[in-house]
Protein backbone atom coordinates (compact mmCIF):
# COMPACT_ATOMS: atom_id res chain seq x y z
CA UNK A 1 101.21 103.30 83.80
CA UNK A 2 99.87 99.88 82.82
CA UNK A 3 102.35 96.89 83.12
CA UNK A 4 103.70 95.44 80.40
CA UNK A 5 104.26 92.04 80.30
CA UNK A 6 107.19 91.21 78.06
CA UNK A 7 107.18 87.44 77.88
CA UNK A 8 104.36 87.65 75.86
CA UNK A 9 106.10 90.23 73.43
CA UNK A 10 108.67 87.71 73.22
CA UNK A 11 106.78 84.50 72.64
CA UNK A 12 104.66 86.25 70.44
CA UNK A 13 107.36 87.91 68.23
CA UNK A 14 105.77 91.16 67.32
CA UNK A 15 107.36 92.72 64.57
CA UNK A 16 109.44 95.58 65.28
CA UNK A 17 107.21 98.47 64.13
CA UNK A 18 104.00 97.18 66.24
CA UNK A 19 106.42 96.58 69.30
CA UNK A 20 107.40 100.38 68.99
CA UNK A 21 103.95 101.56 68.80
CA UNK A 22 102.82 98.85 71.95
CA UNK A 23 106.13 100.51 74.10
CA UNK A 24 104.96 103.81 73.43
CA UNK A 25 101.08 103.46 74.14
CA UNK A 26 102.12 102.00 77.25
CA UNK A 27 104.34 104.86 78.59
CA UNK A 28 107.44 103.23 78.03
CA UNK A 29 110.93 105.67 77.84
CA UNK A 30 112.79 106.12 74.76
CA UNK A 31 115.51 103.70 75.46
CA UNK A 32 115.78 99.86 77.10
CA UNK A 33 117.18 100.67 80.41
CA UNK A 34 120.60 99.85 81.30
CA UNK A 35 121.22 95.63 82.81
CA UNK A 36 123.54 93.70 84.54
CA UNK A 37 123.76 90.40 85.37
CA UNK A 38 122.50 89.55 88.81
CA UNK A 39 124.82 87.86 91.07
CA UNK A 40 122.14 85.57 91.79
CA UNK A 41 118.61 84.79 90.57
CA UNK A 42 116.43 87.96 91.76
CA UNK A 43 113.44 85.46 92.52
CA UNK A 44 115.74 83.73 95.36
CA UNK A 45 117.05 87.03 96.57
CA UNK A 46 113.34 88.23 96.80
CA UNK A 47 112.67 85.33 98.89
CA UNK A 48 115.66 86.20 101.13
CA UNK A 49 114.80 89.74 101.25
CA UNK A 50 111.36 89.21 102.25
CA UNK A 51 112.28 87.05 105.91
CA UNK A 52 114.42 89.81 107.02
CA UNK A 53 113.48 93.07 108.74
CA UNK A 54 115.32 96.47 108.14
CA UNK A 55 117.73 98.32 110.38
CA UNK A 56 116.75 99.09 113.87
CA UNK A 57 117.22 103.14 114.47
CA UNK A 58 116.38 104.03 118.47
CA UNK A 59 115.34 107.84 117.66
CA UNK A 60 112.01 108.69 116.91
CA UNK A 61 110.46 109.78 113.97
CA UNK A 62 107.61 111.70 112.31
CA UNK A 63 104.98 109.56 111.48
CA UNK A 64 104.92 108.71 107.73
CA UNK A 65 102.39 110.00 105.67
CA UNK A 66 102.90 108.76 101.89
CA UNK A 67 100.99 110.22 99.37
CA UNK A 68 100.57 108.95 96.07
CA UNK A 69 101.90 111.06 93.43
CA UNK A 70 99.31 111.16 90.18
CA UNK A 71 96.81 111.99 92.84
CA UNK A 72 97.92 115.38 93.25
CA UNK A 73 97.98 115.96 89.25
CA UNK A 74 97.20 113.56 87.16
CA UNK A 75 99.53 114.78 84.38
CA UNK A 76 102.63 113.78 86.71
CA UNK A 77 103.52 110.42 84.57
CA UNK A 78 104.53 107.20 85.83
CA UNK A 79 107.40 104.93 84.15
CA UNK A 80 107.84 102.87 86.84
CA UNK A 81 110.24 100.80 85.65
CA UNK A 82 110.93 98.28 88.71
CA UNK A 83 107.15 97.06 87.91
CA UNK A 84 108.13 95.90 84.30
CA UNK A 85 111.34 94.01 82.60
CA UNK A 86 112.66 97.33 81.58
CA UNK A 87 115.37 97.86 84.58
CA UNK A 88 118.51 96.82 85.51
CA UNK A 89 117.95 93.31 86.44
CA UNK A 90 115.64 92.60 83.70
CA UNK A 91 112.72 91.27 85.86
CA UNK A 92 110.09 93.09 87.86
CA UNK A 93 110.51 93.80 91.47
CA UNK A 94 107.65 95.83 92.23
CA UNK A 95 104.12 94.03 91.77
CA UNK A 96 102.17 97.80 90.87
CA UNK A 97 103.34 100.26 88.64
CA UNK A 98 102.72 103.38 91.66
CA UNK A 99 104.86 106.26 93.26
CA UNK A 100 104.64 107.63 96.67
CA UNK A 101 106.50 110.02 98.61
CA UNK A 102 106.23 111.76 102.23
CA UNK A 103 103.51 114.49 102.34
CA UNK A 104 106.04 117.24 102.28
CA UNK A 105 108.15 115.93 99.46
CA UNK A 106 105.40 115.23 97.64
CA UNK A 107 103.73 118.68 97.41
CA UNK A 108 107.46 120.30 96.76
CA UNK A 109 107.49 117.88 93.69
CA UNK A 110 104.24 118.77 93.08
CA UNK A 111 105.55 122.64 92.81
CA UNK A 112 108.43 121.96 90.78
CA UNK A 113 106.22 120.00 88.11
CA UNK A 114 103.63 122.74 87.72
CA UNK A 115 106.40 125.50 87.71
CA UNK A 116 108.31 123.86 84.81
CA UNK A 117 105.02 123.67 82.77
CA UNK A 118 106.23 127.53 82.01
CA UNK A 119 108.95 125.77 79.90
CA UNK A 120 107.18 123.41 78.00
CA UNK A 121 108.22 120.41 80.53
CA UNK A 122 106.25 117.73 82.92
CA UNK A 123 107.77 115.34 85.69
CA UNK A 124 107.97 111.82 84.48
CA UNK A 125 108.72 109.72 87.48
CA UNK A 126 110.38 106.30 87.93
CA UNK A 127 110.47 106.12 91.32
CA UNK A 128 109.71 106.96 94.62
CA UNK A 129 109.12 105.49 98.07
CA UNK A 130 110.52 101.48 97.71
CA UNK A 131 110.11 98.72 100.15
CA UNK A 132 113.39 98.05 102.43
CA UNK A 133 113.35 94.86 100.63
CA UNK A 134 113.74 95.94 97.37
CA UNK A 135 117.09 98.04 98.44
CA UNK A 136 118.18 94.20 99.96
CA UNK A 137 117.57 92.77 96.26
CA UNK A 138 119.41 95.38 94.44
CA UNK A 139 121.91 95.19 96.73
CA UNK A 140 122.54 91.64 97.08
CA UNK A 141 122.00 91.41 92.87
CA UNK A 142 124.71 94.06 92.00
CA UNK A 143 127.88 93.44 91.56
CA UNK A 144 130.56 95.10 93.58
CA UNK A 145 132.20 97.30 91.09
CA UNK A 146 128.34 98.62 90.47
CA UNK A 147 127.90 99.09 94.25
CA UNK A 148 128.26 102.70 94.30
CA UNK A 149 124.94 103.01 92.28
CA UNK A 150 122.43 100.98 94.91
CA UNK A 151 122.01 101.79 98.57
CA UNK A 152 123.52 99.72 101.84
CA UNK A 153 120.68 98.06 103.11
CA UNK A 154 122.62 97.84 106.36
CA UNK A 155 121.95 101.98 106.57
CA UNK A 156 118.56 101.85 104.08
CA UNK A 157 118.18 104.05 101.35
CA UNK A 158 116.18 107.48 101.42
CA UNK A 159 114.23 106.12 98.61
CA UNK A 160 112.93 103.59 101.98
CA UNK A 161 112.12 107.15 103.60
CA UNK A 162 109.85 108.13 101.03
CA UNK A 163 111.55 111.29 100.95
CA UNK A 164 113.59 110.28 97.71
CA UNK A 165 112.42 110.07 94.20
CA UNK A 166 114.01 109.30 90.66
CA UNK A 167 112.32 111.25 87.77
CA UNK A 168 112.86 113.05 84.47
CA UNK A 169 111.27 115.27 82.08
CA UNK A 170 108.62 114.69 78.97
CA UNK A 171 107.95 117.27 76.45
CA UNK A 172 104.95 118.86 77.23
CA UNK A 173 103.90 118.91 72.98
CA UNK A 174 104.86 115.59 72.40
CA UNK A 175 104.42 113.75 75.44
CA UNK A 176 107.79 111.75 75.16
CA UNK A 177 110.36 111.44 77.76
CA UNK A 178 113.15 114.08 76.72
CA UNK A 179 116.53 112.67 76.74
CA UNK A 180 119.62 113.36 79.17
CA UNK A 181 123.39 112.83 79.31
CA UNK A 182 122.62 108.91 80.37
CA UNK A 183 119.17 106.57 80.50
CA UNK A 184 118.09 106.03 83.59
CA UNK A 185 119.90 103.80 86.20
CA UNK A 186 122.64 103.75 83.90
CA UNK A 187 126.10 102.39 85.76
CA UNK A 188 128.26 104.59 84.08
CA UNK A 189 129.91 108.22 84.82
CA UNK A 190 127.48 109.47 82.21
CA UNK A 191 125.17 109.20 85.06
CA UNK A 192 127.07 111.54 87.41
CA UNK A 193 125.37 114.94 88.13
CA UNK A 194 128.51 116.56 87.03
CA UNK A 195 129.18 114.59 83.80
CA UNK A 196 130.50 117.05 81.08
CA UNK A 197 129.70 114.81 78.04
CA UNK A 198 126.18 114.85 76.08
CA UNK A 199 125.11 117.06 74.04
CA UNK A 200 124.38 120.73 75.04
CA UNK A 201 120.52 119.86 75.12
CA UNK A 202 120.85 117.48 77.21
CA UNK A 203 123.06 118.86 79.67
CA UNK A 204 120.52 122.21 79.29
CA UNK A 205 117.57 119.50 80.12
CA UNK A 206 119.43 117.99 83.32
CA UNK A 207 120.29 121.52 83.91
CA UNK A 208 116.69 122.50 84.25
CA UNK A 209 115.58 119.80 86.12
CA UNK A 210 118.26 120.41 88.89
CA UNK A 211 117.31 124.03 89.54
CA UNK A 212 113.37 123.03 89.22
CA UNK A 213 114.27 120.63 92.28
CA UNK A 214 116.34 122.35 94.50
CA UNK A 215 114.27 125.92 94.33
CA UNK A 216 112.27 123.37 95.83
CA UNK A 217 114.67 121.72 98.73
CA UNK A 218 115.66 118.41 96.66
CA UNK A 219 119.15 117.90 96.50
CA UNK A 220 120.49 116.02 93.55
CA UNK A 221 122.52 112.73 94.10
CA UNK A 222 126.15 113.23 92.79
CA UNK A 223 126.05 110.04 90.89
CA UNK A 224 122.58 109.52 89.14
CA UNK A 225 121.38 113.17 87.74
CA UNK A 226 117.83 111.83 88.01
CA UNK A 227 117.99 111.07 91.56
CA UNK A 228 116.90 113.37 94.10
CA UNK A 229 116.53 113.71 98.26
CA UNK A 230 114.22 116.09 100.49
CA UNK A 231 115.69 117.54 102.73
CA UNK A 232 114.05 116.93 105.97
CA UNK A 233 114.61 113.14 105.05
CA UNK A 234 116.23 112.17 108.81
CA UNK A 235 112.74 112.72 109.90
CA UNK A 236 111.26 109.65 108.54
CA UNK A 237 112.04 106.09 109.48
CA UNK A 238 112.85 103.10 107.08
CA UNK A 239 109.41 101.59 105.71
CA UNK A 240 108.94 97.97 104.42
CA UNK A 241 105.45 98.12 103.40
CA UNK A 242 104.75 96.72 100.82
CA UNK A 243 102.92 98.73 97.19
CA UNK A 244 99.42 96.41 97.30
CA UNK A 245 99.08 97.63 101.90
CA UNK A 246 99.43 100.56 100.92
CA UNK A 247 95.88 101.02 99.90
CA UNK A 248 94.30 102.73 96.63
């Protein structure tokens, strides 16, 4: 996906039918993601962030082997969110709009996507494999009574792993994102896995995106329907590597 860059939407002042047309040429979802108001100004936590160094964990791991998602099929789409304005702290985090995830998960993901072609669905990711760093930022943004929503940098996320990975469905005929019970990285119990609200086709959606995952040994986080873990993520040590080293 190409990034977007939103100050110049704003200074510009497009009218609203041309911005609609520009958001969906680009890739962008259906709906502004969900914000909050960072505790603190994400540019000084990214500073911060950057001059520490992860966790130490004294077992050894497999050595990591990330693999970049729209190489395996290119009609896996990207809406990388983190690399644009459209996210929860209203600023980018990430510098390229890419997804990666271990070898293993990767090619399991890359089942589930060409198995739910049958029903007239794609994979739309929004994330994958993140920099330790970025976990720190969200973390250290987020206020506490949104905690339960970001990951402990203190333990690292399995997103750091590269054997976790956020995602949704698009509509094969039209191309568009489908929607579910909540937008992505929404803070709210409509995000929960379980959440009884929405409508019936879009509990049906989230329904068949659960079932497409774990046939394939992703287990769905409780609370965000969209996020999912591989199973043999233990295996894998907390990365900080940056998008741009991780070659093209």
């Amino acid at each position: 996906m190409r990034r977007m860059n939103m100050r110049f939407l704003k200074t510009h002042q497009l009218p609203l039918c041309c911005l609609l047309l520009v958001l969906l040429q680009l890739g962008f979802a259906q709906e502004v993601s969900f914000h909050i108001t960072p505790l603190r100004p994400v540019e000084e936590l990214r500073a911060e962030a950057l001059k520490e160094q992860p966790p130490h964990e004294q077992i050894t791991f497999l050595k990591p082997d990330l693999v970049e998602l729209v190489k395996l099929d290119p009609t896996i789409k990207l809406d990388i969110r983190y690399a644009t304005t459209n996210n929860f702290l209203g600023t980018p985090v990430y510098t390229q709009a890419r997804a990666f995830l271990q070898k293993p998960a990767a090619e399991a993901l890359l089942r589930a996507h060409r198995e739910l072609k049958a029903q007239g669905y794609g994979l739309i990711i929004h994330d994958g494999y993140r920099p330790w760093y970025v976990t720190k930022i969200f973390w250290d943004a987020t206020p506490d009574d949104k905690k339960i929503f970001v990951a402990d940098p203190a333990e690292g996320s399995k997103h750091n792993r590269g054997c976790a990975v956020d995602l949704s469905l698009y509509d094969l005929k039209t191309g568009k994102e489908v929607t579910m019970p909540s937008g992505y990285d929404e803070m709210t119990d409509r995000a929960f896995s379980d959440y009884a609200g929405g409508t019936a086709d879009e509990s049906a959606r989230r329904a068949i995106l659960r079932q497409a995952l774990e046939k394939q040994d992703f287990k769905v986080n409780p609370k965000e329907w969209w996020h999912f873990d591989y199973k043999a993520w233990q295996q894998y040590p907390i990365l900080n590597v940056k998008f741009e080293d991780l070659g093209q």
